[in-house]
N, C-alpha and C. Protein backbone atom coordinates (compact mmCIF):
# COMPACT_ATOMS: atom_id res chain seq x y z
N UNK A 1 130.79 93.47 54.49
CA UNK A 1 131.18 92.32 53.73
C UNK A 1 130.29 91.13 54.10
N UNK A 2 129.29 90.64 52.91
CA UNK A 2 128.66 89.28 53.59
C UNK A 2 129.78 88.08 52.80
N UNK A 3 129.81 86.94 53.67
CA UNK A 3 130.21 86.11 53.46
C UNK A 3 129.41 84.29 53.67
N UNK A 4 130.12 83.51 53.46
CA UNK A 4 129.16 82.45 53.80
C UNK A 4 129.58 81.96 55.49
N UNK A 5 128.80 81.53 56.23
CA UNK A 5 129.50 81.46 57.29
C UNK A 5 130.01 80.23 58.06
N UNK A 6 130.85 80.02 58.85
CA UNK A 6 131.92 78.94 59.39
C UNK A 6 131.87 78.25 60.57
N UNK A 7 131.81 77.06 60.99
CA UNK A 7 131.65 76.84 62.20
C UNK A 7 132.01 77.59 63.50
N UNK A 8 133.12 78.55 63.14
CA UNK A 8 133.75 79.32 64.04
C UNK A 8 132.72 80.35 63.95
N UNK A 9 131.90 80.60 63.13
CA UNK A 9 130.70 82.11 63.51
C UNK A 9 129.66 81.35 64.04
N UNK A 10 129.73 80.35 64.79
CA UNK A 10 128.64 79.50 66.01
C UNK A 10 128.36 80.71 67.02
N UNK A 11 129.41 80.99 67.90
CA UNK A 11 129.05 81.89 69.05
C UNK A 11 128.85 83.22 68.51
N UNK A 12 129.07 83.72 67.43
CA UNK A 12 128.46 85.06 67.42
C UNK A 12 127.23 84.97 66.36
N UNK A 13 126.73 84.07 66.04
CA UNK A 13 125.71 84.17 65.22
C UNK A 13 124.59 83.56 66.34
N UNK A 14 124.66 83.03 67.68
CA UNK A 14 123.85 82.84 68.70
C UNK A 14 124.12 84.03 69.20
N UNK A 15 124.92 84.50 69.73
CA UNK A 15 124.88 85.78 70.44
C UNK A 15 123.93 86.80 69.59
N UNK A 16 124.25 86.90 68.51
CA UNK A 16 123.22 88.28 67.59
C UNK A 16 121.96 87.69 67.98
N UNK A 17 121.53 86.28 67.80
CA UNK A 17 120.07 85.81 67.43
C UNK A 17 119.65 86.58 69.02
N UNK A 18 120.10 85.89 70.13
CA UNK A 18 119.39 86.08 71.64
C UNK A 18 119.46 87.56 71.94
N UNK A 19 120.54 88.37 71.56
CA UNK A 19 120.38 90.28 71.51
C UNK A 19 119.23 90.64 70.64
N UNK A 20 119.02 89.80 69.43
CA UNK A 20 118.31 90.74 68.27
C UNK A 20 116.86 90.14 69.03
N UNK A 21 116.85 89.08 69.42
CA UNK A 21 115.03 88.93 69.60
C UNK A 21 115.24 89.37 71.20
N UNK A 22 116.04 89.85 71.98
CA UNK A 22 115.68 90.21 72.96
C UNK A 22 115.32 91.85 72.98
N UNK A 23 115.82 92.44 71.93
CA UNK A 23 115.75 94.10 71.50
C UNK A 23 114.65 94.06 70.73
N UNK A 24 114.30 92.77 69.88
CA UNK A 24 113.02 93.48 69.20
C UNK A 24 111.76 92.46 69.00
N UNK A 25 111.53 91.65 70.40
CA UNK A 25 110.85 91.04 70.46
C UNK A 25 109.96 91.26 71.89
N UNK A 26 110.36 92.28 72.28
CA UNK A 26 110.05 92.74 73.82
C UNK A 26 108.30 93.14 73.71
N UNK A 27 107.82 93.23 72.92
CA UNK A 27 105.84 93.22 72.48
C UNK A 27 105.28 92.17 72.35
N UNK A 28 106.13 90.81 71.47
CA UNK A 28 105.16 90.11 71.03
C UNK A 28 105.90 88.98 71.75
N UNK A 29 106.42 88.57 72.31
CA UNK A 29 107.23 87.26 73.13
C UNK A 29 107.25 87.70 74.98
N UNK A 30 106.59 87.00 75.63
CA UNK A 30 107.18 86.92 76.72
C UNK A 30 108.26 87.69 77.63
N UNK A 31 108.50 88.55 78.42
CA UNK A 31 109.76 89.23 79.19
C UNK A 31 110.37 87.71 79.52
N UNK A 32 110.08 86.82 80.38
CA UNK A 32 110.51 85.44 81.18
C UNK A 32 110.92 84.59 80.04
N UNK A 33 110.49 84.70 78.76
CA UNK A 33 111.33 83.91 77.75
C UNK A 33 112.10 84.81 77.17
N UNK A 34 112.26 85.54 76.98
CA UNK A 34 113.41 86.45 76.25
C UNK A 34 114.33 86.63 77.10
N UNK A 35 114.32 86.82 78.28
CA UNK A 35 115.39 86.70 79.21
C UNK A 35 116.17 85.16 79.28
N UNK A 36 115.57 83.85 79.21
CA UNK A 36 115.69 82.82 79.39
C UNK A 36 116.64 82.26 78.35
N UNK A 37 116.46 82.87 77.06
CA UNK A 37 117.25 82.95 75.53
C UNK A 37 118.84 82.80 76.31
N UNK A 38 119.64 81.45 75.77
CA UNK A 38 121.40 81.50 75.95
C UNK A 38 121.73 81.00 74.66
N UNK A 39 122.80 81.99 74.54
CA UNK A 39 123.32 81.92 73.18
C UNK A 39 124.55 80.81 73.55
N UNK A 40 124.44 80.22 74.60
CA UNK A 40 124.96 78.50 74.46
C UNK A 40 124.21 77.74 73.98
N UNK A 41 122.83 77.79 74.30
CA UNK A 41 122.59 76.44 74.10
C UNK A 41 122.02 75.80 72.65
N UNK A 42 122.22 74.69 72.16
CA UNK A 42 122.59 74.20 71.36
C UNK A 42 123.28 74.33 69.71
N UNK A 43 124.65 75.08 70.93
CA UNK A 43 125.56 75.32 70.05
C UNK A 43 126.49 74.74 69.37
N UNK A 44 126.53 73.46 69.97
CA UNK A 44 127.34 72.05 69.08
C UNK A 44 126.54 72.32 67.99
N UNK A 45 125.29 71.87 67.74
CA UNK A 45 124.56 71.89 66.96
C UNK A 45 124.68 73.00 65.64
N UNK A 46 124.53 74.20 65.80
CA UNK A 46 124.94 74.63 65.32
C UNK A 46 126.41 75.15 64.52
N UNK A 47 126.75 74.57 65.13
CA UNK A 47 128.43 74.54 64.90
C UNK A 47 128.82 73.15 63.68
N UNK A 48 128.18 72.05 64.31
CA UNK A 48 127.81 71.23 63.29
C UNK A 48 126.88 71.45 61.58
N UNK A 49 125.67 72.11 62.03
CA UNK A 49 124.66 72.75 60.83
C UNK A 49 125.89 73.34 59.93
N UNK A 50 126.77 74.65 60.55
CA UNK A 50 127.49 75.11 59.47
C UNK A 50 128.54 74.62 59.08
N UNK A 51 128.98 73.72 59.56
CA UNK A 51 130.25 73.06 58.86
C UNK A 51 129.63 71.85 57.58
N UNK A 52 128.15 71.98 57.54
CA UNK A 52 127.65 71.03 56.97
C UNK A 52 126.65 71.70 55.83
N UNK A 53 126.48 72.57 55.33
CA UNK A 53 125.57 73.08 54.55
C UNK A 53 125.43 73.16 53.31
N UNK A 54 123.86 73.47 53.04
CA UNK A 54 123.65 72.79 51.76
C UNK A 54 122.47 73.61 51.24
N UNK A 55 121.99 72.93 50.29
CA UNK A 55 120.71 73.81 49.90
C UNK A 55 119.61 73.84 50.57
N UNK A 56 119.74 72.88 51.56
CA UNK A 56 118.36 72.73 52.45
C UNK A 56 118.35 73.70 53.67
N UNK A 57 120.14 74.55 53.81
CA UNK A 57 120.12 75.52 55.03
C UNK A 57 121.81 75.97 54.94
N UNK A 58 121.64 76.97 54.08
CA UNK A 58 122.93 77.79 54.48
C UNK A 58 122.74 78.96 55.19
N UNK A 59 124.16 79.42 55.50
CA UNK A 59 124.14 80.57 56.39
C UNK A 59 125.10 81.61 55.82
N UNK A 60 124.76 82.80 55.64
CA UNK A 60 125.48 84.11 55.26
C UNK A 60 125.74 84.89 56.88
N UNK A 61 126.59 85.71 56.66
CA UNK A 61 127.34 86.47 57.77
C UNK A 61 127.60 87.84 57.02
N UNK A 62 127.20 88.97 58.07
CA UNK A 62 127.49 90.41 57.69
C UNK A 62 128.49 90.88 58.29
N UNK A 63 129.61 91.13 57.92
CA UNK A 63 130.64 91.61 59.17
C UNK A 63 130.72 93.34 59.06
N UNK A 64 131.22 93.63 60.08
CA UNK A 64 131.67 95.02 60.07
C UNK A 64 132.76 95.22 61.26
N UNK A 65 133.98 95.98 60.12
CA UNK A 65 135.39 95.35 60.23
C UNK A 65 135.81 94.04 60.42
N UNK A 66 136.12 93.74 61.73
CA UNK A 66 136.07 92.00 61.95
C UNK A 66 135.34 90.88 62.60
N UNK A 67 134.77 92.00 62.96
CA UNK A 67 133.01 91.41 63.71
C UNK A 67 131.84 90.96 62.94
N UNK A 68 131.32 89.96 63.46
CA UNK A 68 129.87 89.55 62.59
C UNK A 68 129.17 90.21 63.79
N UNK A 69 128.24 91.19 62.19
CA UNK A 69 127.34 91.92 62.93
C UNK A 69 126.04 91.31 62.58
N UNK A 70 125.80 90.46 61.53
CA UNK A 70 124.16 90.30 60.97
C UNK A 70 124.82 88.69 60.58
N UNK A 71 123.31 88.17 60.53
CA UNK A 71 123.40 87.03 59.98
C UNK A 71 121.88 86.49 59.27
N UNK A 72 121.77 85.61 58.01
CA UNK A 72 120.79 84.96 57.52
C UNK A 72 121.08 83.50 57.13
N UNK A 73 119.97 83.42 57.40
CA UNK A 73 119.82 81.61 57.09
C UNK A 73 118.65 81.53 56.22
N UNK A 74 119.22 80.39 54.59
CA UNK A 74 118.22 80.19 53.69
C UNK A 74 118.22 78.63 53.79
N UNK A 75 117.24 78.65 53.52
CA UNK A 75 117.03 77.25 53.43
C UNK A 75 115.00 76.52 53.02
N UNK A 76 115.49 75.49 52.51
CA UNK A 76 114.11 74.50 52.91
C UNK A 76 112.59 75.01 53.64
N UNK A 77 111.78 75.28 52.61
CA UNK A 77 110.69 75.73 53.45
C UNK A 77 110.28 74.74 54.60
N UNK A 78 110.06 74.80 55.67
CA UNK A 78 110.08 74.28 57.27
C UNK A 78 108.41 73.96 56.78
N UNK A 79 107.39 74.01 56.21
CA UNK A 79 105.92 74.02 55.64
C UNK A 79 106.06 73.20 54.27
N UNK A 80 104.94 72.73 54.15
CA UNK A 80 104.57 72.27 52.50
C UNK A 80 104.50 73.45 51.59
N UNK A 81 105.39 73.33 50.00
CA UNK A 81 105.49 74.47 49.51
C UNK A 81 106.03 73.81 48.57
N UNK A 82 105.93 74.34 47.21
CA UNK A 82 106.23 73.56 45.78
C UNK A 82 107.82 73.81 45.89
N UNK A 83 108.72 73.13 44.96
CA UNK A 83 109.54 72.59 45.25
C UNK A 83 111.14 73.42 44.88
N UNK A 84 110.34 74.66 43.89
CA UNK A 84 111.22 75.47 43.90
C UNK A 84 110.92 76.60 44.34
N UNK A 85 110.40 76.53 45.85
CA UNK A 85 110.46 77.72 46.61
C UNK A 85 111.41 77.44 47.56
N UNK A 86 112.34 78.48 48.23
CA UNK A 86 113.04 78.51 49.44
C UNK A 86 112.76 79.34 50.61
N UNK A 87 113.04 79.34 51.79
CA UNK A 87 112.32 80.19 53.10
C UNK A 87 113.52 80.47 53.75
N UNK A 88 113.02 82.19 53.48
CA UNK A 88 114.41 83.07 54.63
C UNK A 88 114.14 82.75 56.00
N UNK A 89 114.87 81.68 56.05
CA UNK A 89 114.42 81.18 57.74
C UNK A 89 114.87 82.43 59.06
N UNK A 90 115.70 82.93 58.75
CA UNK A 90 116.26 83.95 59.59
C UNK A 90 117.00 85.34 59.43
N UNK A 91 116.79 86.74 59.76
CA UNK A 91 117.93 87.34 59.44
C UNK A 91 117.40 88.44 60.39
N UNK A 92 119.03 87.99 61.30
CA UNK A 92 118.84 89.08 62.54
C UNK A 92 119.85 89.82 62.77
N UNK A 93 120.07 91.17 63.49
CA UNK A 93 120.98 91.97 62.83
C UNK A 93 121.95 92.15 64.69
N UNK A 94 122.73 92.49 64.88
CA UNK A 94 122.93 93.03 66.21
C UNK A 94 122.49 94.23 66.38
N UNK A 95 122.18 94.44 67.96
CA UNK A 95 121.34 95.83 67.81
C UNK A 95 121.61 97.06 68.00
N UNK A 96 123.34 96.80 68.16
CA UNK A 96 123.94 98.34 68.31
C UNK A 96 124.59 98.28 66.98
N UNK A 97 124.04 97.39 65.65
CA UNK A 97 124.40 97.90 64.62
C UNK A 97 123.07 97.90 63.63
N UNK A 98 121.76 98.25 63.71
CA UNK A 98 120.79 98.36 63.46
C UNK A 98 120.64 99.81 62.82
N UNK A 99 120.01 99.93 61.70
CA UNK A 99 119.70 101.25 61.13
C UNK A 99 121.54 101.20 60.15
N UNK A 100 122.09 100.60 59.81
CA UNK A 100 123.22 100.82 59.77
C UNK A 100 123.12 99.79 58.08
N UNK A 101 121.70 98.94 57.42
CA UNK A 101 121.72 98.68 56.26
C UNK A 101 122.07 97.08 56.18
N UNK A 102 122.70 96.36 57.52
CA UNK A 102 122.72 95.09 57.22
C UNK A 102 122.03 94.00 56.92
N UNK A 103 120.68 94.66 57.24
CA UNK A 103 119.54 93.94 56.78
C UNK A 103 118.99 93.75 56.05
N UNK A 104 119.23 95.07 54.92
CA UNK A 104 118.82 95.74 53.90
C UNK A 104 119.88 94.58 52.93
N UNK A 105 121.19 94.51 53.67
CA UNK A 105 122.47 93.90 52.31
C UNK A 105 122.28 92.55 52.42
N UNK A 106 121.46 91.60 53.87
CA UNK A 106 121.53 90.15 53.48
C UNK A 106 120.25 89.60 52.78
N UNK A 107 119.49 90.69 53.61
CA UNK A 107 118.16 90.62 52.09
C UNK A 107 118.15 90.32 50.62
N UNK A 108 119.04 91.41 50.44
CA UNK A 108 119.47 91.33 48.71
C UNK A 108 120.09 90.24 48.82
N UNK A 109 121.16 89.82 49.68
CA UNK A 109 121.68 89.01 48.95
C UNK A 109 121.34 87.18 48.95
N UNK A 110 120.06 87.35 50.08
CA UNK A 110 119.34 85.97 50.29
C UNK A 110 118.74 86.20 48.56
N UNK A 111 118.29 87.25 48.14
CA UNK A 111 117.33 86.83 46.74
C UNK A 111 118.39 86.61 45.90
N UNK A 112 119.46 86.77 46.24
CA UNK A 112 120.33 86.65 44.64
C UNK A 112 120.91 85.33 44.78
N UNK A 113 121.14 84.97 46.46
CA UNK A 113 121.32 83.28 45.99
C UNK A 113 120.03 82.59 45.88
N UNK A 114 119.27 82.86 45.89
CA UNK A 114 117.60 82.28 45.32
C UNK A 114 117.56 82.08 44.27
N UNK A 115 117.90 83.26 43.92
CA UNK A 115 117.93 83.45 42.23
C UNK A 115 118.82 82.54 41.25
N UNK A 116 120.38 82.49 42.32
CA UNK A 116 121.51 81.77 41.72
C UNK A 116 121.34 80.28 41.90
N UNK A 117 120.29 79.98 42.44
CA UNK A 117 120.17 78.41 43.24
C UNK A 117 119.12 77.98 42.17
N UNK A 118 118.52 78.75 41.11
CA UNK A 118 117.14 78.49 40.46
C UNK A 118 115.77 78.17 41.06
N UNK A 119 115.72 79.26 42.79
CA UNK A 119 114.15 79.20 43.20
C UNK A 119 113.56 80.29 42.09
N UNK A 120 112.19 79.82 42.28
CA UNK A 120 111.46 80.60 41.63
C UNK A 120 110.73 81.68 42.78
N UNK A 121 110.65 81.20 44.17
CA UNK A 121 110.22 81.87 45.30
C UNK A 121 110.87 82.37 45.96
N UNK A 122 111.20 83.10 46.83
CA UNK A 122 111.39 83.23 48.24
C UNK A 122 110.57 83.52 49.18
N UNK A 123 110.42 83.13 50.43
CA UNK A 123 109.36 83.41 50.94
C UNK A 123 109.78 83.35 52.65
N UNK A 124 109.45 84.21 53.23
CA UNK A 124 109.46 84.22 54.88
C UNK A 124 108.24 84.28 55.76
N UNK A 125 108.14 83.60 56.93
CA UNK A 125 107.55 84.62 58.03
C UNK A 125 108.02 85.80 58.86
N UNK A 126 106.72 86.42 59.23
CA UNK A 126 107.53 87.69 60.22
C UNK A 126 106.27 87.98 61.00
N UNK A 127 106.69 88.34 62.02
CA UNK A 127 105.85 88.45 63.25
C UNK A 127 105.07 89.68 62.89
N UNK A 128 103.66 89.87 62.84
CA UNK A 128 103.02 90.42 63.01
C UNK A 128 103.08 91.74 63.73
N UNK A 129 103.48 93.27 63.06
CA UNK A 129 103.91 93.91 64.04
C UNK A 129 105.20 94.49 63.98
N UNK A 130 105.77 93.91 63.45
CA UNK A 130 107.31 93.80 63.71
C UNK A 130 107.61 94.68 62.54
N UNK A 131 107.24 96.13 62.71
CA UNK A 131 107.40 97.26 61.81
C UNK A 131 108.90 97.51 61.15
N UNK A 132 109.83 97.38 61.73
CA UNK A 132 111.38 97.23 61.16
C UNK A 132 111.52 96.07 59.77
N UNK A 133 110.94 95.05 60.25
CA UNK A 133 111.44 93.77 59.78
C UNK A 133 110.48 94.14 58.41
N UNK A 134 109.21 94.37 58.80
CA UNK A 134 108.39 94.54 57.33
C UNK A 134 108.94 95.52 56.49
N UNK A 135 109.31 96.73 56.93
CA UNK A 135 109.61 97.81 56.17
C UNK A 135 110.86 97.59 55.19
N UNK A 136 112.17 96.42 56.34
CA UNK A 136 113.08 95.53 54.97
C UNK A 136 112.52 94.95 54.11
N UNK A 137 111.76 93.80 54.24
CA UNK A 137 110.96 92.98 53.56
C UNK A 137 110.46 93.88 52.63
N UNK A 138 109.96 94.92 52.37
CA UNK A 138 108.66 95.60 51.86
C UNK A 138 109.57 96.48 50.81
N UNK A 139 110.65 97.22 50.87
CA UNK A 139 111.75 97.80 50.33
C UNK A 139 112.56 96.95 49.51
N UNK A 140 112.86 95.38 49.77
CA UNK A 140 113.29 94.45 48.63
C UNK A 140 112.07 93.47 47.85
N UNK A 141 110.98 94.06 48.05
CA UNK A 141 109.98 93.73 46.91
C UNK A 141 108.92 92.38 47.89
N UNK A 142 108.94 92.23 48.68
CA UNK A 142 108.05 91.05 49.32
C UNK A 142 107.07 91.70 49.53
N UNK A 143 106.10 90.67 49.20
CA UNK A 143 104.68 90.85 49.56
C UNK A 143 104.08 89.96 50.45
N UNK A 144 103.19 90.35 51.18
CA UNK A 144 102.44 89.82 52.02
C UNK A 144 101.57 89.08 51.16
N UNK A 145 101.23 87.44 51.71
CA UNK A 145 100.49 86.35 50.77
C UNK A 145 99.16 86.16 51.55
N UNK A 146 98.30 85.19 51.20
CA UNK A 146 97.35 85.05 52.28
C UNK A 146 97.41 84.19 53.25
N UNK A 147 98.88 83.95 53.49
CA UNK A 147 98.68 83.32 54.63
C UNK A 147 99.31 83.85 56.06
N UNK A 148 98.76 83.44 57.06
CA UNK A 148 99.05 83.55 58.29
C UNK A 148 99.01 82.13 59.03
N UNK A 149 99.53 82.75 60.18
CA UNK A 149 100.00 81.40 60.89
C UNK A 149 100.36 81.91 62.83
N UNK A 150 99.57 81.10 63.59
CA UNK A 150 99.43 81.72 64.76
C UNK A 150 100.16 80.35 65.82
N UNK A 151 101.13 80.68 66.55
CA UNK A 151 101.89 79.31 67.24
C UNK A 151 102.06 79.79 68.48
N UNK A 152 102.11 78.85 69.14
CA UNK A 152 102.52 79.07 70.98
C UNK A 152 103.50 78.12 71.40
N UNK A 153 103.84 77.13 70.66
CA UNK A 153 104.91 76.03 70.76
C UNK A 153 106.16 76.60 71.52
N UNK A 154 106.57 77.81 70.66
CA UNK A 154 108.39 77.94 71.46
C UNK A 154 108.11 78.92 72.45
N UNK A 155 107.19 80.10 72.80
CA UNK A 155 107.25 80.80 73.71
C UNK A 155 105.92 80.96 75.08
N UNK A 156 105.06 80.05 74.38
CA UNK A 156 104.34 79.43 75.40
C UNK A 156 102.92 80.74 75.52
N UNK A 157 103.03 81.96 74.49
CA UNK A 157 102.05 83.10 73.92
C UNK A 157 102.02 82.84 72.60
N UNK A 158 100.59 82.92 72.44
CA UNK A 158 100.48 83.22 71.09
C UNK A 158 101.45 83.80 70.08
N UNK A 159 101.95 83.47 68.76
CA UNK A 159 103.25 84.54 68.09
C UNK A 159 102.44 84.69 66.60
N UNK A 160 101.79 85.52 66.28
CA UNK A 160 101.17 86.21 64.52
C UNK A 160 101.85 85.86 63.40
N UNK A 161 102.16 85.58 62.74
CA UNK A 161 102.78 85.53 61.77
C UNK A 161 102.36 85.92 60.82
N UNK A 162 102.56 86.47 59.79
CA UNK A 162 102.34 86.84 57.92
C UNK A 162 103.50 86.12 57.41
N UNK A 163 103.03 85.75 56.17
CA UNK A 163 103.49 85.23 55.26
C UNK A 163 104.38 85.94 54.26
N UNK A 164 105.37 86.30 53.85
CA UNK A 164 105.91 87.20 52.45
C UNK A 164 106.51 86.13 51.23
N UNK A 165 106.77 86.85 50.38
CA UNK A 165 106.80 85.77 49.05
C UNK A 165 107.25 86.75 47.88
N UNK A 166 108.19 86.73 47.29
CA UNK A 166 109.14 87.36 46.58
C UNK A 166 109.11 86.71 45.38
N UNK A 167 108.63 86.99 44.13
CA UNK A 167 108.59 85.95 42.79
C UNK A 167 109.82 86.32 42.02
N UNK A 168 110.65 85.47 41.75
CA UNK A 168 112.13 85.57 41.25
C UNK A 168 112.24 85.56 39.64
């Protein structure tokens, strides 16, 4: 069941993020920063973001039974980008529920509120590499654009990026 999600899915939508990039970020990020990842910290914040959302950054939730197992965040391209494009800023799954399609269902359903919002785009980054994440991406129709993008800001290593872009 995806749903939209609630200030009360603060602690488990940090908890998935710091499991999911600590399970599948172990190549291209740091061991000493992936360990360092607390799904406290700035969780007011987030707790605030979702009680507050809008077109510039909502959040969907995947549950299974009564647990949030996956989560995505659409929103506001974070880059210069014409004005009816939007950027899947996030969608990370928990990792003892991986292979299990939740990624596959917030995918679809980030393009259909794209679609329902009147973008004409969607568009993400994804780490270079990151064979799971492309193979979703690549199965709901995204294509790789020409851009790339190479940062060291949050983990202090180089991080690859590709570009994807979904025409609605």
């Amino acid at each position: 069941m995806i749903r939209d999600a609630v200030s009360e899915d603060a602690e488990a939508i940090s908890s998935i993020r710091v499991a999911a990039w600590q399970a599948a970020y172990g190549n291209f990020m740091p061991a000493d920063f992936l360990k360092s990842l607390d799904p406290a910290k700035n969780i007011d914040q987030l707790r605030t973001r979702l009680s507050n959302q809008s077109a510039e950054f909502f959040v969907k939730v995947c549950q299974r039974s009564n647990d949030v197992a996956a989560f995505s965040i659409l929103g506001s391209p974070r880059y210069e980008s014409n004005s009816r494009t939007v950027e899947l800023w996030a969608l990370n799954v928990l990792p003892v529920a991986w292979g299990n399609g939740f990624g596959r269902l917030l995918t679809q359903n980030a393009i259909e509120c794209a679609r329902s919002a009147d973008f004409k785009i969607i568009e993400l980054w994804c780490i270079k590499g990151n064979t799971a994440a492309e193979a979703v991406y690549a199965k709901a129709g995204f294509k790789p654009t020409a851009l790339d993008r190479v940062s060291s800001e949050l983990t202090g290593q180089p991080i690859h990026e590709t570009n994807y872009a979904l025409h609605l």
